[in-house]
C-alpha atoms as a PDB file:
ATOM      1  CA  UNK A   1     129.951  91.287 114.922  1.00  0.00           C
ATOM      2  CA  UNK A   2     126.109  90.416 115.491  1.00  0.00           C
ATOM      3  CA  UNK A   3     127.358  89.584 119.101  1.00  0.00           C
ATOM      4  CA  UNK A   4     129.005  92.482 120.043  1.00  0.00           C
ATOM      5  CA  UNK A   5     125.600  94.157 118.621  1.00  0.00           C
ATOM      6  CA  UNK A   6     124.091  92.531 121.104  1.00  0.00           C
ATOM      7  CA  UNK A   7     126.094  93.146 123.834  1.00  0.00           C
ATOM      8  CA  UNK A   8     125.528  96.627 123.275  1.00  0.00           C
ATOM      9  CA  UNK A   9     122.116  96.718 122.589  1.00  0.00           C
ATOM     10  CA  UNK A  10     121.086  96.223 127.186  1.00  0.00           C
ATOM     11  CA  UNK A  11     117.839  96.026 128.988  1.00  0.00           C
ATOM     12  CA  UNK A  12     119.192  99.400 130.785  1.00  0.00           C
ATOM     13  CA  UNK A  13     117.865 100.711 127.366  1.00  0.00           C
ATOM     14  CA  UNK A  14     114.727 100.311 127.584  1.00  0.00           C
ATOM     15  CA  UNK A  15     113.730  99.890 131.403  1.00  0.00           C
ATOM     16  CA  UNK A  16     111.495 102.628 133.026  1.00  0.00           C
ATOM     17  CA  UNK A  17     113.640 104.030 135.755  1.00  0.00           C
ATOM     18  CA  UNK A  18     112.783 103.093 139.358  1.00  0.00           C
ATOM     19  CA  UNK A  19     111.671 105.973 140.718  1.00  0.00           C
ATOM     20  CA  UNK A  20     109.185 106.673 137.616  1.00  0.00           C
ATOM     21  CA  UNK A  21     107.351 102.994 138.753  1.00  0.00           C
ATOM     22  CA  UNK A  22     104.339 102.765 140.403  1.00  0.00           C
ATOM     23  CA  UNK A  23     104.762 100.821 143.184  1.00  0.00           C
ATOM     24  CA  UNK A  24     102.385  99.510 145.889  1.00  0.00           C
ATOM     25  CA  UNK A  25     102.540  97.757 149.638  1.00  0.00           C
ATOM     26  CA  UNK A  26     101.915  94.303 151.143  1.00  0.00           C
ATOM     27  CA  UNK A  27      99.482  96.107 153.134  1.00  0.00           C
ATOM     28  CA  UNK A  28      96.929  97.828 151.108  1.00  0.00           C
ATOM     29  CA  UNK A  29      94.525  96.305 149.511  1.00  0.00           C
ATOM     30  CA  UNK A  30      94.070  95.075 146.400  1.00  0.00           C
ATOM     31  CA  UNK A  31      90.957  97.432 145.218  1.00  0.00           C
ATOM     32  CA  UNK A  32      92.594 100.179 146.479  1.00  0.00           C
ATOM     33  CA  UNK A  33      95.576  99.509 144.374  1.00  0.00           C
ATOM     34  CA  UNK A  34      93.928  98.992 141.501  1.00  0.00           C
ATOM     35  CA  UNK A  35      92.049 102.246 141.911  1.00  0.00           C
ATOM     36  CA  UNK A  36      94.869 104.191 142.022  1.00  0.00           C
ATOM     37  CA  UNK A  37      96.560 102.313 138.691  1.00  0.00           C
ATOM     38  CA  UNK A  38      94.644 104.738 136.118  1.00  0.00           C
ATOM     39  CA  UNK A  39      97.651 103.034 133.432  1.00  0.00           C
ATOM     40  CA  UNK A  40      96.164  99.672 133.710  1.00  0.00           C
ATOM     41  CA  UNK A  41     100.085  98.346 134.056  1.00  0.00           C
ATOM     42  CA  UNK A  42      99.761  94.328 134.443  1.00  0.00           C
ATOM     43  CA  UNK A  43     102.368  94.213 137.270  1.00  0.00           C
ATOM     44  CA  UNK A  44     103.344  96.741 139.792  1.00  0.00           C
ATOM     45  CA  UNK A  45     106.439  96.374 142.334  1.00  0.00           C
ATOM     46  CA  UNK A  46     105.939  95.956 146.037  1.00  0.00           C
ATOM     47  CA  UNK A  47     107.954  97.938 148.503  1.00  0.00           C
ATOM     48  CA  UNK A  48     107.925  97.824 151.993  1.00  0.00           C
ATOM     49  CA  UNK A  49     107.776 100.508 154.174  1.00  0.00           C
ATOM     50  CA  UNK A  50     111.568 101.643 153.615  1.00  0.00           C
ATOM     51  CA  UNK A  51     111.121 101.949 149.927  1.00  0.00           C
ATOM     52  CA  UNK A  52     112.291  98.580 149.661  1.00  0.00           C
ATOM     53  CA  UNK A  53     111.752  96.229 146.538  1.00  0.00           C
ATOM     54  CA  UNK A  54     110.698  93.376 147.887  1.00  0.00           C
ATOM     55  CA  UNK A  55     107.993  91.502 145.285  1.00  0.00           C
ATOM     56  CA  UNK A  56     105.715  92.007 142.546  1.00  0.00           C
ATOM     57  CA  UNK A  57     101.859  92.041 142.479  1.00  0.00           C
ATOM     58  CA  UNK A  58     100.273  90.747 139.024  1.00  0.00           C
ATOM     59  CA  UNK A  59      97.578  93.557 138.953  1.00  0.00           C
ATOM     60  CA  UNK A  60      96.226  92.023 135.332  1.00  0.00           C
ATOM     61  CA  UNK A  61      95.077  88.849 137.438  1.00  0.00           C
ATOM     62  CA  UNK A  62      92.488  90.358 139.792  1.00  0.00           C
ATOM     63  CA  UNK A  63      91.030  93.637 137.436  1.00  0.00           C
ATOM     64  CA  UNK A  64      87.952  91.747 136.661  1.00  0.00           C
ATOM     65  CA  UNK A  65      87.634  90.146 140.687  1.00  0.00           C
ATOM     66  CA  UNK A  66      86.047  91.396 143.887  1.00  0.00           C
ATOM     67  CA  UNK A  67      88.123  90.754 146.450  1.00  0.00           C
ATOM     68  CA  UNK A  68      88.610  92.113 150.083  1.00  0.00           C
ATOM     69  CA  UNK A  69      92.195  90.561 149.751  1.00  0.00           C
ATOM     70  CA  UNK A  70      95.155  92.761 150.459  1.00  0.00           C
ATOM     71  CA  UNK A  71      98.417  92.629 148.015  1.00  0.00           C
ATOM     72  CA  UNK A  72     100.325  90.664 151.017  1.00  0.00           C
ATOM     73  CA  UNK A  73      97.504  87.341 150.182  1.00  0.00           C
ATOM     74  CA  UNK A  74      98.971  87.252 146.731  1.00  0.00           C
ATOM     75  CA  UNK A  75     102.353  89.121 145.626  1.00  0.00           C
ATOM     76  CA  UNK A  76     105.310  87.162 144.875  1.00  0.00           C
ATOM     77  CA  UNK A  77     108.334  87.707 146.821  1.00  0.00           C
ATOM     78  CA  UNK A  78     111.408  88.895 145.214  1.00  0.00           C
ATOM     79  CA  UNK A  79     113.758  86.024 143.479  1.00  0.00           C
ATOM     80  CA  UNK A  80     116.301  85.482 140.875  1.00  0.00           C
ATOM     81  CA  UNK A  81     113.364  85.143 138.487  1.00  0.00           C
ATOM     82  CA  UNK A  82     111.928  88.480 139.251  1.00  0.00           C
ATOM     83  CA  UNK A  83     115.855  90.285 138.647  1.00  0.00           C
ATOM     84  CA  UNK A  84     117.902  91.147 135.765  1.00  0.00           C
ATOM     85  CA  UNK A  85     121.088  92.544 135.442  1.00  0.00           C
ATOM     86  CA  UNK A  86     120.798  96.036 133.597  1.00  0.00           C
ATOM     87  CA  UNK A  87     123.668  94.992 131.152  1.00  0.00           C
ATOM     88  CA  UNK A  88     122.213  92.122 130.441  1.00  0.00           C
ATOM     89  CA  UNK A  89     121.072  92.024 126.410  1.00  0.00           C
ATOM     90  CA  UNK A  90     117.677  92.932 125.418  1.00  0.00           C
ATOM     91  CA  UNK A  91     118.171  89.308 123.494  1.00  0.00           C
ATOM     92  CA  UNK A  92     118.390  88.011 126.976  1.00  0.00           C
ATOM     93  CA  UNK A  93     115.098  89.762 128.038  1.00  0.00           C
ATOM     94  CA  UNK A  94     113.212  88.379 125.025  1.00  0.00           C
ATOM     95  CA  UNK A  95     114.299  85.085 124.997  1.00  0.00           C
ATOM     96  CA  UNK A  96     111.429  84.295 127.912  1.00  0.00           C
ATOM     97  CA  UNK A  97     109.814  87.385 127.991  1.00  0.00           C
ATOM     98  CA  UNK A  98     106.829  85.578 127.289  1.00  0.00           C
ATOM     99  CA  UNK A  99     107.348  83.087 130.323  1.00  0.00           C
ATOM    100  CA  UNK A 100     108.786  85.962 132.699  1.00  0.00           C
ATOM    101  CA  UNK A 101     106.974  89.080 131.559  1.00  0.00           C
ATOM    102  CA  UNK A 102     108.065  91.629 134.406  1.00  0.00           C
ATOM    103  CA  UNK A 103     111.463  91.857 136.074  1.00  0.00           C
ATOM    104  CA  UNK A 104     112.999  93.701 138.494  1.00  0.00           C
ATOM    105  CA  UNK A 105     116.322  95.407 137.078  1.00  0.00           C
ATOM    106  CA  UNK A 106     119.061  95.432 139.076  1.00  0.00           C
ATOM    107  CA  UNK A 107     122.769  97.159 139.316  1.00  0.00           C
ATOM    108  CA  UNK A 108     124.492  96.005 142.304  1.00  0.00           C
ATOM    109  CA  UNK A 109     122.680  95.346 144.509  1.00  0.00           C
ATOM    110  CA  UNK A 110     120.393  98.162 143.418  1.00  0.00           C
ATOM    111  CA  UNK A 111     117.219  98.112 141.482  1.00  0.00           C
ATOM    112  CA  UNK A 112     117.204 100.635 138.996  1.00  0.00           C
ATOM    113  CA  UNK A 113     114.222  99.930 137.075  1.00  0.00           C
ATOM    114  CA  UNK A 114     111.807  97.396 135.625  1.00  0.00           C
ATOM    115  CA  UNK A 115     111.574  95.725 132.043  1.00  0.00           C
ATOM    116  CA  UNK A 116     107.964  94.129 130.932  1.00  0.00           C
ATOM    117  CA  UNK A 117     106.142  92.309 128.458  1.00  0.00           C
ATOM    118  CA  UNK A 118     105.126  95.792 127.029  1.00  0.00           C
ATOM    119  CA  UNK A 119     108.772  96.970 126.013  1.00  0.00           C
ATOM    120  CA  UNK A 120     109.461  94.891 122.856  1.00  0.00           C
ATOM    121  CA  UNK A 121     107.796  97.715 121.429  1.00  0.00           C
ATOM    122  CA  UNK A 122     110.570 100.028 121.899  1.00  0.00           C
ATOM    123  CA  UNK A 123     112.849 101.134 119.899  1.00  0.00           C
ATOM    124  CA  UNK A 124     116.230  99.415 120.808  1.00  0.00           C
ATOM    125  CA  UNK A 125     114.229  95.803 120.631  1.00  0.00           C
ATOM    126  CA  UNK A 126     113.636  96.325 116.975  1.00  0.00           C
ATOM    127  CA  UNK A 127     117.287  97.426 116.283  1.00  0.00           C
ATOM    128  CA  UNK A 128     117.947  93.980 117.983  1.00  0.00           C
ATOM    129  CA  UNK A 129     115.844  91.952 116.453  1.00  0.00           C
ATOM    130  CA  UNK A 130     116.401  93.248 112.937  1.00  0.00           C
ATOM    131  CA  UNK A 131     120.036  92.753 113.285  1.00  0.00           C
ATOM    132  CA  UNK A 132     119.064  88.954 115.044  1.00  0.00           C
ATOM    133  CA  UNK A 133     117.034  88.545 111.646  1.00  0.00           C
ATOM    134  CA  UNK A 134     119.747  89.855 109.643  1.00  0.00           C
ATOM    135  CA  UNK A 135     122.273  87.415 110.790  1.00  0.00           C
ATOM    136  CA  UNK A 136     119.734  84.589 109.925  1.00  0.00           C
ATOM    137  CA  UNK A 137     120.000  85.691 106.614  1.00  0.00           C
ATOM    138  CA  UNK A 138     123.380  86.170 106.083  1.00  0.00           C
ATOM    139  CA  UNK A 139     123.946  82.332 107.654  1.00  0.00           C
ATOM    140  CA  UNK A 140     121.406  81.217 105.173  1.00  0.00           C
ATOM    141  CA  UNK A 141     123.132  82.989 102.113  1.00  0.00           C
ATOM    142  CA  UNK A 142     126.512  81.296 103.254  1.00  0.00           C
ATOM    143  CA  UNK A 143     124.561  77.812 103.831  1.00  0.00           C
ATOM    144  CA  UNK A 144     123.133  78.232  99.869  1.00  0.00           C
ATOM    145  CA  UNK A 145     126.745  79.314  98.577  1.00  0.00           C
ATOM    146  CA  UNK A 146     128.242  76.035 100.066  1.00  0.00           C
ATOM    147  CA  UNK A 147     125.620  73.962  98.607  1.00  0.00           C
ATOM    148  CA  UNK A 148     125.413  76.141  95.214  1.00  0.00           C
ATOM    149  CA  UNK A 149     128.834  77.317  94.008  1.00  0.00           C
ATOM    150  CA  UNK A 150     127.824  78.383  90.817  1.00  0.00           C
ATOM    151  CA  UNK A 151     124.844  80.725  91.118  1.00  0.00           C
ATOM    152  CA  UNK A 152     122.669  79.005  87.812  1.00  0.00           C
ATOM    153  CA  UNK A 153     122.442  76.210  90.454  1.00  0.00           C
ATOM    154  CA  UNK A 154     120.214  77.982  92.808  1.00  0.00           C
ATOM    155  CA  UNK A 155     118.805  79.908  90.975  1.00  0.00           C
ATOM    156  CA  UNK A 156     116.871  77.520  88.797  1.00  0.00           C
ATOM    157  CA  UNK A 157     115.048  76.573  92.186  1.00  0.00           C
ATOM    158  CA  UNK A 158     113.307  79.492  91.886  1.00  0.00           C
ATOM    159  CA  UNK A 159     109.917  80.722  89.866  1.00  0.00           C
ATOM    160  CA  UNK A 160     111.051  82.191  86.369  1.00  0.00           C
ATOM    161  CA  UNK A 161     109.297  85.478  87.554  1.00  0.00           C
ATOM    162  CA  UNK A 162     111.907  85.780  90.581  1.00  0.00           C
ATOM    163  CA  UNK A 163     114.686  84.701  88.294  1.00  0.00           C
ATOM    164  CA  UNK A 164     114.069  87.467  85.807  1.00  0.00           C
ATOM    165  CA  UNK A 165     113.937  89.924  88.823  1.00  0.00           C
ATOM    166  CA  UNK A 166     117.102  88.997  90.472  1.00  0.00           C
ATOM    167  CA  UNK A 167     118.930  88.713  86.948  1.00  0.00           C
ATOM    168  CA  UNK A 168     117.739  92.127  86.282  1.00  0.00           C
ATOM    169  CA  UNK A 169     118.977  93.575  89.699  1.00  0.00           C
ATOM    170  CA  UNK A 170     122.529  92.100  88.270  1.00  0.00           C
ATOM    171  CA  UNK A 171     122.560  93.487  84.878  1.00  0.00           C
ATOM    172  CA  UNK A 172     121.707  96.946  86.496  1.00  0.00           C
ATOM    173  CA  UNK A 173     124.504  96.680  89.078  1.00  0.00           C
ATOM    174  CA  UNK A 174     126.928  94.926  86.643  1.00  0.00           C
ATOM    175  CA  UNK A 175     126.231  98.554  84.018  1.00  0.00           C
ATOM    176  CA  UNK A 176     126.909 100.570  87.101  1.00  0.00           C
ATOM    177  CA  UNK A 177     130.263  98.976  88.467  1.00  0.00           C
ATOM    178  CA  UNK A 178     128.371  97.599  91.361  1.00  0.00           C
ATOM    179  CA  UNK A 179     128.157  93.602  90.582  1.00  0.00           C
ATOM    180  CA  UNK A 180     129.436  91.616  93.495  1.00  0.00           C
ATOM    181  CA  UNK A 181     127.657  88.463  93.958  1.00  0.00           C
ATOM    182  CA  UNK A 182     124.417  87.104  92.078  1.00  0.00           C
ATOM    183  CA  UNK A 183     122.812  86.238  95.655  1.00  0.00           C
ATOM    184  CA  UNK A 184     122.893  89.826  96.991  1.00  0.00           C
ATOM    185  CA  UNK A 185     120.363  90.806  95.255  1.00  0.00           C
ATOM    186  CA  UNK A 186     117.834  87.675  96.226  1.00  0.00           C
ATOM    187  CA  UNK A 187     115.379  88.524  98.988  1.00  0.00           C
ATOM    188  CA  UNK A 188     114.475  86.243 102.051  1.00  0.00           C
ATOM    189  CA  UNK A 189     111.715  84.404 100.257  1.00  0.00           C
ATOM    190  CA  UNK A 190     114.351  83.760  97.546  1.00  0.00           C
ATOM    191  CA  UNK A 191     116.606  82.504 100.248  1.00  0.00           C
ATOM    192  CA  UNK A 192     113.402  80.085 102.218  1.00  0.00           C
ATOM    193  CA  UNK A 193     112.914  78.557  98.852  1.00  0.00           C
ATOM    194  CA  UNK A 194     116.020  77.414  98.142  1.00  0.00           C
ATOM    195  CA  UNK A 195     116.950  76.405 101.903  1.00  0.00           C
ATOM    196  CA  UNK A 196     113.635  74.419 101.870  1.00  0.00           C
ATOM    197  CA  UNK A 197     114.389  72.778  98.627  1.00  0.00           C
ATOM    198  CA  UNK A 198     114.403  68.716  98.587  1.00  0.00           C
ATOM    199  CA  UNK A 199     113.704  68.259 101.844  1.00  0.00           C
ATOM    200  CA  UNK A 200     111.032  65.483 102.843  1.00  0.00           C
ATOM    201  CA  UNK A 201     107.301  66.305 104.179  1.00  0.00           C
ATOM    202  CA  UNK A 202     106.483  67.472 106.990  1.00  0.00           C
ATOM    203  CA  UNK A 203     110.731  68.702 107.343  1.00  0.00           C
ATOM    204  CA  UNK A 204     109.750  71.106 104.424  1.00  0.00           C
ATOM    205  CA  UNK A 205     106.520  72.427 105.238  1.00  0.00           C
ATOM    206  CA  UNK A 206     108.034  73.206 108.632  1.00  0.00           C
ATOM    207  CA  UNK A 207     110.831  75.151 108.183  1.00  0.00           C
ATOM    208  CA  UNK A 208     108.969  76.958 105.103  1.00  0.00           C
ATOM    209  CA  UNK A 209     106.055  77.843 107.773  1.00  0.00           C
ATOM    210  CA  UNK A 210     108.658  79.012 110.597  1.00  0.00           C
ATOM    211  CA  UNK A 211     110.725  80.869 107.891  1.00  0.00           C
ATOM    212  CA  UNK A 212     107.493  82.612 107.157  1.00  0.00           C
ATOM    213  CA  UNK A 213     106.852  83.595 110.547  1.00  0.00           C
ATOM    214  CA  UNK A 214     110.475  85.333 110.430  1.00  0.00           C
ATOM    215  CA  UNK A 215     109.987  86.953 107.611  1.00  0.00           C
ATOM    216  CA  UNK A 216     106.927  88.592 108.523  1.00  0.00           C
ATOM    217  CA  UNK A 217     108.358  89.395 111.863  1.00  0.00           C
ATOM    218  CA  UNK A 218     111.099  91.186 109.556  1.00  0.00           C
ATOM    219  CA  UNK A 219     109.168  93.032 107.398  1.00  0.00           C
ATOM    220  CA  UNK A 220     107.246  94.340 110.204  1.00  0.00           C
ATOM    221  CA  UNK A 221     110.500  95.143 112.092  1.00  0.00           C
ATOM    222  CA  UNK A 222     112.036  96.651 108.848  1.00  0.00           C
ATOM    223  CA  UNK A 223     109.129  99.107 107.973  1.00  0.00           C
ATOM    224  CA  UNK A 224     108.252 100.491 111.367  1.00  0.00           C
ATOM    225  CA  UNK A 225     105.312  98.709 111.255  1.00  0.00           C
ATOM    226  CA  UNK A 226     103.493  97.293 115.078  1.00  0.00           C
ATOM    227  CA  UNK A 227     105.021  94.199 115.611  1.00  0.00           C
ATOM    228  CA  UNK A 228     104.449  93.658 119.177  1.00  0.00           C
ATOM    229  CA  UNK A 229     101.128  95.805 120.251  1.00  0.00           C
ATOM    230  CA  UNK A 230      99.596  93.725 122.091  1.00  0.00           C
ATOM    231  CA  UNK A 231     100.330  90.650 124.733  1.00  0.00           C
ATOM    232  CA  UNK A 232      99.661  88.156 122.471  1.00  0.00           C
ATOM    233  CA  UNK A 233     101.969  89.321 119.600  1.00  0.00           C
ATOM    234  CA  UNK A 234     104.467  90.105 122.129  1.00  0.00           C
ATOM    235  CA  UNK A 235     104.763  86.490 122.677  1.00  0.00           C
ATOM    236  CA  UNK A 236     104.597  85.447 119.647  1.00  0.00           C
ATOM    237  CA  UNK A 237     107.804  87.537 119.317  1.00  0.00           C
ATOM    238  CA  UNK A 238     109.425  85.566 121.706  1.00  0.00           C
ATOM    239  CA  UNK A 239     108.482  81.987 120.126  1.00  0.00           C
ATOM    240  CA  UNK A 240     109.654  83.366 116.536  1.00  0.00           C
ATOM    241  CA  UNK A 241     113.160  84.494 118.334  1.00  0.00           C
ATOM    242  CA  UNK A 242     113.742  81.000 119.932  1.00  0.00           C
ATOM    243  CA  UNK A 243     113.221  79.386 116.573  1.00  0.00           C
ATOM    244  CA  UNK A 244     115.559  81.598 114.547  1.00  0.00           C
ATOM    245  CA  UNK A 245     118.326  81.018 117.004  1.00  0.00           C
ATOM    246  CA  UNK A 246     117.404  77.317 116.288  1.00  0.00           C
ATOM    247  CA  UNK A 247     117.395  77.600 112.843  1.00  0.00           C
ATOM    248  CA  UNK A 248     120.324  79.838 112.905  1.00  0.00           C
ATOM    249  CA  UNK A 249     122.268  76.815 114.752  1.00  0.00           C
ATOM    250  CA  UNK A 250     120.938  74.427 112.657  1.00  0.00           C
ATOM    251  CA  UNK A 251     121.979  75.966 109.345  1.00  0.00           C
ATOM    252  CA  UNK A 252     125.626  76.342 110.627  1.00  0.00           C
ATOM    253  CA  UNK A 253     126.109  72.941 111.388  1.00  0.00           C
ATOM    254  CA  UNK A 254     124.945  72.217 108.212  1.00  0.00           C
ATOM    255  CA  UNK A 255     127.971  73.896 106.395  1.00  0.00           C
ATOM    256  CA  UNK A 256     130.728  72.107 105.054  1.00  0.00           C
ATOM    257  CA  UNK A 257     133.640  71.440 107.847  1.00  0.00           C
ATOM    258  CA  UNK A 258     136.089  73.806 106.759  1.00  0.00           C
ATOM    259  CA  UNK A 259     138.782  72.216 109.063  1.00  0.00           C
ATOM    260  CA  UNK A 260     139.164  69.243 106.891  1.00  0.00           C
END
């Protein structure tokens, strides 16, 4: 399910179309183009003089420079780093967004628009990592329900003050028709506390501190809170997405092998 998601969820979504970019040549030089870039974008595409893509010039580097330097001294010619296929995932994008911050996106042979550091902000990136988050959760529920059959097991891992909050969340639902499973109504700290449980130092304090990190990403993510405003929290995004598809692994080969 969470891959198809994915699949769905493309970097054609949230690229700005190539013929809104700025661009500049190899040509011109470097003040100049930074006069003219009123935005303050961090990269801008270099086309030659057919209008084709052939590069990108890291404007960011050389705002705070004087140089007589033209873009030609210092762009980087086009390469398989630089492109991305438009249906590629936005998961894709922000695995090493951080590491690749600007590429070229490409249909065909045809660039159709550009992807940056800048667009985790947008709106399909938070649908993807909320679901990405999500699916951490639910493989950390199954995890805890393997290891805890009976939910008075887990449950006494807890504080009495959560305890008394989930059991009430049951009792309502259980009045209503609505009882399912005790661990739907735990929340993600619930969940870190019991995952976390009996392992050794520094193992615990490890996960527990990257758990944390996800579950502040989600609660960001969840209440349309910033998230990723700036370059540094951008790619601290990208770090907290690598380690929940490592923890994500992790947890699943720590089920029980249902084959046997």
């Amino acid at each position: 399910m969470f891959k198809a998601l994915h699949s769905g969820l493309t970097v054609g979504l949230i690229a700005t179309p190539a013929h809104e970019l700025n661009t500049c040549t190899p040509h011109e030089l470097i003040s100049d183009v930074l006069r003219r870039n009123p935005d303050d974008f961090d990269f801008l595409p270099v086309v030659d003089e057919t209008h084709r893509f052939v590069g990108m010039f890291q404007a960011a580097a050389h705002r705070s420079r004087c140089t007589l330097s033209t873009v030609w001294q210092c762009y980087v010619p086009l390469s398989e780093d630089l492109l991305l296929g438009a249906d590629a995932s936005i998961l894709d994008f922000v695995l090493d967004a951080d590491e690749k911050q600007c590429r070229l996106v490409i249909s065909g042979t045809k660039v159709v628009g550009l992807v940056s550091l800048s667009d985790l902000q947008r709106l399909p990136v938070r649908a993807a990592l909320f679901a990405l988050i999500t699916g951490l959760e639910m493989t950390m529920a199954e995890l805890i329900r393997a290891r805890h059959p009976k939910s008075e097991d887990w449950m006494q891992l807890l504080t009495s003050r959560r305890q008394a909050k989930i059991e009430e969340e049951r009792k309502k639902a259980k009045s209503e028709d609505g009882y399912v499973d005790t661990l739907l109504f735990s929340q993600f700290c619930d969940k870190r506390e019991i995952v976390t449980q009996n392992l050794p130092e520094p193992e615990r304090s490890a996960l527990s501190a990257a758990l944390e990190d996800i579950e502040e990403l989600r609660n960001r993510v969840a209440h349309a809170n910033e998230y990723a405003s700036s370059p540094a929290q951008s790619k601290n995004v990208c770090r907290i997405v690598r380690q929940l598809l490592q923890l994500t692994d992790e947890f699943q080969d720590q089920m029980p092998d249902s084959s046997g």
